[in-house]
N, C-alpha and C. Protein backbone atom coordinates (compact mmCIF):
# COMPACT_ATOMS: atom_id res chain seq x y z
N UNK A 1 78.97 66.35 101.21
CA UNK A 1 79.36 67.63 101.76
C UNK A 1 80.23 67.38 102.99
N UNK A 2 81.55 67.75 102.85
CA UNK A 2 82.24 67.69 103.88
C UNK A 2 81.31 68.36 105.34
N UNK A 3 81.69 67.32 106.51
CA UNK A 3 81.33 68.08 108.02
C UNK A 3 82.33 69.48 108.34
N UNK A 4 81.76 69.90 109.54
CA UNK A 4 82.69 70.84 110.36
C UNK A 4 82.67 70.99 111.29
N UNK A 5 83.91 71.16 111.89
CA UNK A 5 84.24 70.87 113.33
C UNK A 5 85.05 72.04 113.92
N UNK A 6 84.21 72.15 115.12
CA UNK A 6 85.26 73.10 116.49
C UNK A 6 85.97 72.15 117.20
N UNK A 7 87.13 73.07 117.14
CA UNK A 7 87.88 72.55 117.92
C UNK A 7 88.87 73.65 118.49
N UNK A 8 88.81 73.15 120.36
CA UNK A 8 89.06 74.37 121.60
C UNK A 8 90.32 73.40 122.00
N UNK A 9 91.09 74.12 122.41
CA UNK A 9 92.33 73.53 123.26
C UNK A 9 92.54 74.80 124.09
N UNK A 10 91.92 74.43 125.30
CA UNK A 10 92.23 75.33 126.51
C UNK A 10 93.78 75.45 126.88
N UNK A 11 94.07 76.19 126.87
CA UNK A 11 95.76 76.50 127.34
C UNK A 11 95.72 76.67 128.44
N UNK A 12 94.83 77.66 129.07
CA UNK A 12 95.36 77.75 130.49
C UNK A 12 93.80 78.09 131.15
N UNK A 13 93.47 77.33 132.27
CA UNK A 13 91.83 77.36 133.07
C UNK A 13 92.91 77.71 133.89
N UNK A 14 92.32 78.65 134.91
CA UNK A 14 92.57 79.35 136.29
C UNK A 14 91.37 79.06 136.83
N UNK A 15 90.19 78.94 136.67
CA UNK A 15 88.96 79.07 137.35
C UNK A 15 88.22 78.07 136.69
N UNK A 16 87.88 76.61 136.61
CA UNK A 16 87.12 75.76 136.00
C UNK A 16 85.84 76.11 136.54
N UNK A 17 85.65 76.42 137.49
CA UNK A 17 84.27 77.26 138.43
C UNK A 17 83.40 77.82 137.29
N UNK A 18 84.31 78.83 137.45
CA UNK A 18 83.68 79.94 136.29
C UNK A 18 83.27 79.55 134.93
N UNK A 19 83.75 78.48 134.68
CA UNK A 19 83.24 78.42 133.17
C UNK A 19 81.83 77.66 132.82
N UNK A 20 80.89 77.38 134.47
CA UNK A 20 79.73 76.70 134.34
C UNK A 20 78.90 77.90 133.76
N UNK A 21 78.35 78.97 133.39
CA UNK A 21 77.13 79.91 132.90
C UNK A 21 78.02 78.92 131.66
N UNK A 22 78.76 80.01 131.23
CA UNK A 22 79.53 78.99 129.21
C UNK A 22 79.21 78.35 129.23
N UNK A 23 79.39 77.27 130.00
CA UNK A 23 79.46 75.63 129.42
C UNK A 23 77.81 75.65 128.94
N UNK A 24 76.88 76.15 130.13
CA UNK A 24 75.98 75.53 129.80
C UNK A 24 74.87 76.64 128.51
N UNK A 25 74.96 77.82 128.19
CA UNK A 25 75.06 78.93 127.39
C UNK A 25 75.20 77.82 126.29
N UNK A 26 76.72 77.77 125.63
CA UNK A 26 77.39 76.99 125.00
C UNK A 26 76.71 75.91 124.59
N UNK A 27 76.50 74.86 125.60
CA UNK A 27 75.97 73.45 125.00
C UNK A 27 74.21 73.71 124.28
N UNK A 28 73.93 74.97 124.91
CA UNK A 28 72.45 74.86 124.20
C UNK A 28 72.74 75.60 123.12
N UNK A 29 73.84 76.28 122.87
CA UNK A 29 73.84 76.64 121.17
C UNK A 29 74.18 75.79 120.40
N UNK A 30 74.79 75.13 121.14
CA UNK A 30 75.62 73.72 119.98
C UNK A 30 74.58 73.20 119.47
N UNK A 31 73.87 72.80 120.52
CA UNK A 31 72.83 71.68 119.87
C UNK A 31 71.89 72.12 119.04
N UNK A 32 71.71 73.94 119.44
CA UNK A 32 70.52 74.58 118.49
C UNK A 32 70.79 74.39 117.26
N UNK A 33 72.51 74.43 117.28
CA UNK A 33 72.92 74.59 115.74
C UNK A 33 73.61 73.22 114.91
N UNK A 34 72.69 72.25 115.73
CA UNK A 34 73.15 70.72 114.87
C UNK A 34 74.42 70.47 115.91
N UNK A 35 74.77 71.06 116.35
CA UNK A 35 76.29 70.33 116.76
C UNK A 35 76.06 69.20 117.83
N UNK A 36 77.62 68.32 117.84
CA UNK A 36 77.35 67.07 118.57
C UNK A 36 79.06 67.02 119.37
N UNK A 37 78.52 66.62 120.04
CA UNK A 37 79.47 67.12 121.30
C UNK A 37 80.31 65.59 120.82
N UNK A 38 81.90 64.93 120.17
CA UNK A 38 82.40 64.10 120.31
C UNK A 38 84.00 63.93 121.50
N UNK A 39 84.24 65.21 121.91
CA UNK A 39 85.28 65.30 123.01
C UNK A 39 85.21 66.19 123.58
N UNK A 40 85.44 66.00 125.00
CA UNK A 40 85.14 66.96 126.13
C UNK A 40 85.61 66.72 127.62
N UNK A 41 86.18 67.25 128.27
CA UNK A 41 86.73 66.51 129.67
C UNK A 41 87.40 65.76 129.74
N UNK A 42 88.12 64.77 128.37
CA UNK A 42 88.06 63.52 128.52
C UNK A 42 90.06 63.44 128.32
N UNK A 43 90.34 62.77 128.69
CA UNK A 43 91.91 62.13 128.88
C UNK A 43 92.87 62.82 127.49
N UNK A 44 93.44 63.08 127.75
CA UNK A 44 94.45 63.65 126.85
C UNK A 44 96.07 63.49 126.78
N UNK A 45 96.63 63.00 126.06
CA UNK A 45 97.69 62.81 125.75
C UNK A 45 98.55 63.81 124.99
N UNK A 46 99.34 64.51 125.07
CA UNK A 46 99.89 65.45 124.16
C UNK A 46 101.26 64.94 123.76
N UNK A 47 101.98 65.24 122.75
CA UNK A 47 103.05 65.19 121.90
C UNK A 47 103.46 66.56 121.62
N UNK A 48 104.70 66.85 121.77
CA UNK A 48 105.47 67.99 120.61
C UNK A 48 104.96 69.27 121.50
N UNK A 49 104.37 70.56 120.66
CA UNK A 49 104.07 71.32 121.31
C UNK A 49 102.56 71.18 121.98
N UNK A 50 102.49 69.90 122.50
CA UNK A 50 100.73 69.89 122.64
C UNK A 50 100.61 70.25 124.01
N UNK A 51 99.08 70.43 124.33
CA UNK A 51 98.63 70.60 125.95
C UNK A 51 98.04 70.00 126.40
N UNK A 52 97.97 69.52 127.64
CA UNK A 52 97.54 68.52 128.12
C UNK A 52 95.55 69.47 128.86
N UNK A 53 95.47 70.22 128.81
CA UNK A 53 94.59 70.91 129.46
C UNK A 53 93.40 70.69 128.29
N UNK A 54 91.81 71.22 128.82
CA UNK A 54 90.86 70.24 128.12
C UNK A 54 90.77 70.78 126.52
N UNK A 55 90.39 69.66 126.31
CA UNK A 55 90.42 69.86 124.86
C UNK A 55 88.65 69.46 124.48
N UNK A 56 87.88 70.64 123.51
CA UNK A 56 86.66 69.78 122.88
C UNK A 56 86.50 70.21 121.43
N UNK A 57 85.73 68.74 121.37
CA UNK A 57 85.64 68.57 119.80
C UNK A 57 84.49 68.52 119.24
N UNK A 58 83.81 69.65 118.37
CA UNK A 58 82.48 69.19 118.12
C UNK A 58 82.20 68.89 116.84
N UNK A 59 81.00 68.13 116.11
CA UNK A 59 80.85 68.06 114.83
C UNK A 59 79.60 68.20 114.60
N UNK A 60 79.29 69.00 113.23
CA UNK A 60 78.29 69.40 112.64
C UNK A 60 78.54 69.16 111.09
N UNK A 61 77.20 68.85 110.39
CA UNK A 61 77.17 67.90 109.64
C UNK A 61 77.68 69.01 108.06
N UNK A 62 78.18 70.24 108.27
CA UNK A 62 78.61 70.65 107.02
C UNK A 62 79.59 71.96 107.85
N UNK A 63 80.44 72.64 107.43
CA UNK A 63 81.25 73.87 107.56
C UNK A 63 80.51 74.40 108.14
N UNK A 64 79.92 74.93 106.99
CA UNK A 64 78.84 76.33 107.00
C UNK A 64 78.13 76.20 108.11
N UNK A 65 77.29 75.22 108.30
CA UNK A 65 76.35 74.68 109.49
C UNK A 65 77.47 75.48 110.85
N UNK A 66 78.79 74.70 111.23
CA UNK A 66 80.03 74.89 112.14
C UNK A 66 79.73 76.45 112.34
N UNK A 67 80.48 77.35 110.92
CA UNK A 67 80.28 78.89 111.01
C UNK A 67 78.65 79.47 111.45
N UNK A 68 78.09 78.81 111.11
CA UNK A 68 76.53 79.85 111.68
C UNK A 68 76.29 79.29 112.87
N UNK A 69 76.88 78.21 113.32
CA UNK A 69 76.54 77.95 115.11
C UNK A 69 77.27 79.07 115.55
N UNK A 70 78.79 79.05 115.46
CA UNK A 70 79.44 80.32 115.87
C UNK A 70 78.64 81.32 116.30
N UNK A 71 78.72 81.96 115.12
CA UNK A 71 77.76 83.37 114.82
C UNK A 71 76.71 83.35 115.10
N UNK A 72 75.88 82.20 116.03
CA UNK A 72 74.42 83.01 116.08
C UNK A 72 74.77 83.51 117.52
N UNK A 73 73.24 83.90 117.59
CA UNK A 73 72.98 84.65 118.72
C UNK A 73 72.72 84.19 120.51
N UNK A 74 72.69 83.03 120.11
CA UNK A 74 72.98 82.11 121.07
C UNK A 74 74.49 81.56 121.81
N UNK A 75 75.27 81.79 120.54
CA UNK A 75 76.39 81.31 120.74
C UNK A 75 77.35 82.44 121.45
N UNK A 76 76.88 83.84 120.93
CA UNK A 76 76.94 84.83 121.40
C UNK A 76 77.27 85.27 122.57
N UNK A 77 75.76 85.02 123.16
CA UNK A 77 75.35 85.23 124.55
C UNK A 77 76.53 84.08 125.04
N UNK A 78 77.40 83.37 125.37
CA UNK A 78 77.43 82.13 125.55
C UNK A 78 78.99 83.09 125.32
N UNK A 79 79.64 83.29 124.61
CA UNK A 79 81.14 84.10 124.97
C UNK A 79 81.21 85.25 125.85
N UNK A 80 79.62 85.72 125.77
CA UNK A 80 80.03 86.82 126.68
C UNK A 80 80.00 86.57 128.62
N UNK A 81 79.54 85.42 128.80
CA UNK A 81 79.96 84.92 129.89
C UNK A 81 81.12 84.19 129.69
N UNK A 82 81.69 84.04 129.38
CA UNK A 82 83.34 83.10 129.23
C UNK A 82 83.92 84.19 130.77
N UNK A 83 84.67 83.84 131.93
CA UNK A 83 85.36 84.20 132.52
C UNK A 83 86.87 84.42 132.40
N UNK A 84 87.07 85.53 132.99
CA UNK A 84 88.89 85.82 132.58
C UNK A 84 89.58 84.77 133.27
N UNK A 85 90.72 84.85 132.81
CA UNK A 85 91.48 83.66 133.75
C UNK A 85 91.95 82.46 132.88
N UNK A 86 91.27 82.44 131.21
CA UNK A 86 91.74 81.38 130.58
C UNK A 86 91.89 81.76 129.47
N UNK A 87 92.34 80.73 128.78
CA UNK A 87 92.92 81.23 127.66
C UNK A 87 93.36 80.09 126.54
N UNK A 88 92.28 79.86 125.32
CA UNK A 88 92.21 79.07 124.72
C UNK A 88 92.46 79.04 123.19
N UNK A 89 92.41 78.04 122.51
CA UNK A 89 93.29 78.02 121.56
C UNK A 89 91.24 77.70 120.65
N UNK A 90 90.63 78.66 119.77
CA UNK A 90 89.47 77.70 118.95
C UNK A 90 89.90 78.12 117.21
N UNK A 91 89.32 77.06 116.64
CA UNK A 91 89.15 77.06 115.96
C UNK A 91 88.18 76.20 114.81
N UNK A 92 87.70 76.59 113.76
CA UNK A 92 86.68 75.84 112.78
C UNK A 92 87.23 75.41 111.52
N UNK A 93 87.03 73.81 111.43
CA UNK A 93 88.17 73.46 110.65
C UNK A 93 86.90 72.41 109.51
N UNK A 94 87.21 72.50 108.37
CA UNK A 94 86.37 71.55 107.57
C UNK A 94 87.03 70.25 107.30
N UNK A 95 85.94 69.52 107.38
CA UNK A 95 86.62 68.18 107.58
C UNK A 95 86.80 67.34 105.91
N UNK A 96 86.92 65.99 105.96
CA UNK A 96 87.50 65.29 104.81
C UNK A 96 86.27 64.84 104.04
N UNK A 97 85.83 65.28 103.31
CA UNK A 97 84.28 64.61 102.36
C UNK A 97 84.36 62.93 102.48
């Protein structure tokens, strides 16, 4: 069964402050929902139209698994603290069997 993966490319943080309730909201849904944190904070190189601003990558061990972390209710709570001021690029992508 192919994995699935989020993947965020922040475009624009105005307030990295603000995004501590999320982050930490966030990391306890991930994990509720299988997910595993493989990029985060970490050095970035961009090409072409890329951004250099943070990028994370998570993986969970099927799609579906990916889509119901989303959607629960944890994950929820966890956007509705997101602060204005940024503006990011997510998406859920299935990976290669």
């Amino acid at each position: 069964m192919p994995k699935g993966y989020w993947v965020s490319v922040y475009r624009a943080i105005s307030d990295p402050e603000g995004l501590t309730a999320y982050n930490e909201l966030a990391g306890l849904a991930v994990r509720a929902g299988g997910g595993r944190v493989l990029a985060n904070f970490g050095r970035v190189v961009a090409h072409e139209a890329g951004i250099t601003e943070r990028v994370v990558l998570i993986e969970f061990d099927s799609f579906e698994q990916a889509v119901a972390a989303y959607e629960s209710e944890a994950y929820q709570k966890a956007l509705v603290a997101l602060p204005g001021g940024f503006e990011r690029d997510f998406r859920i992508v299935e990976g290669i069997d």
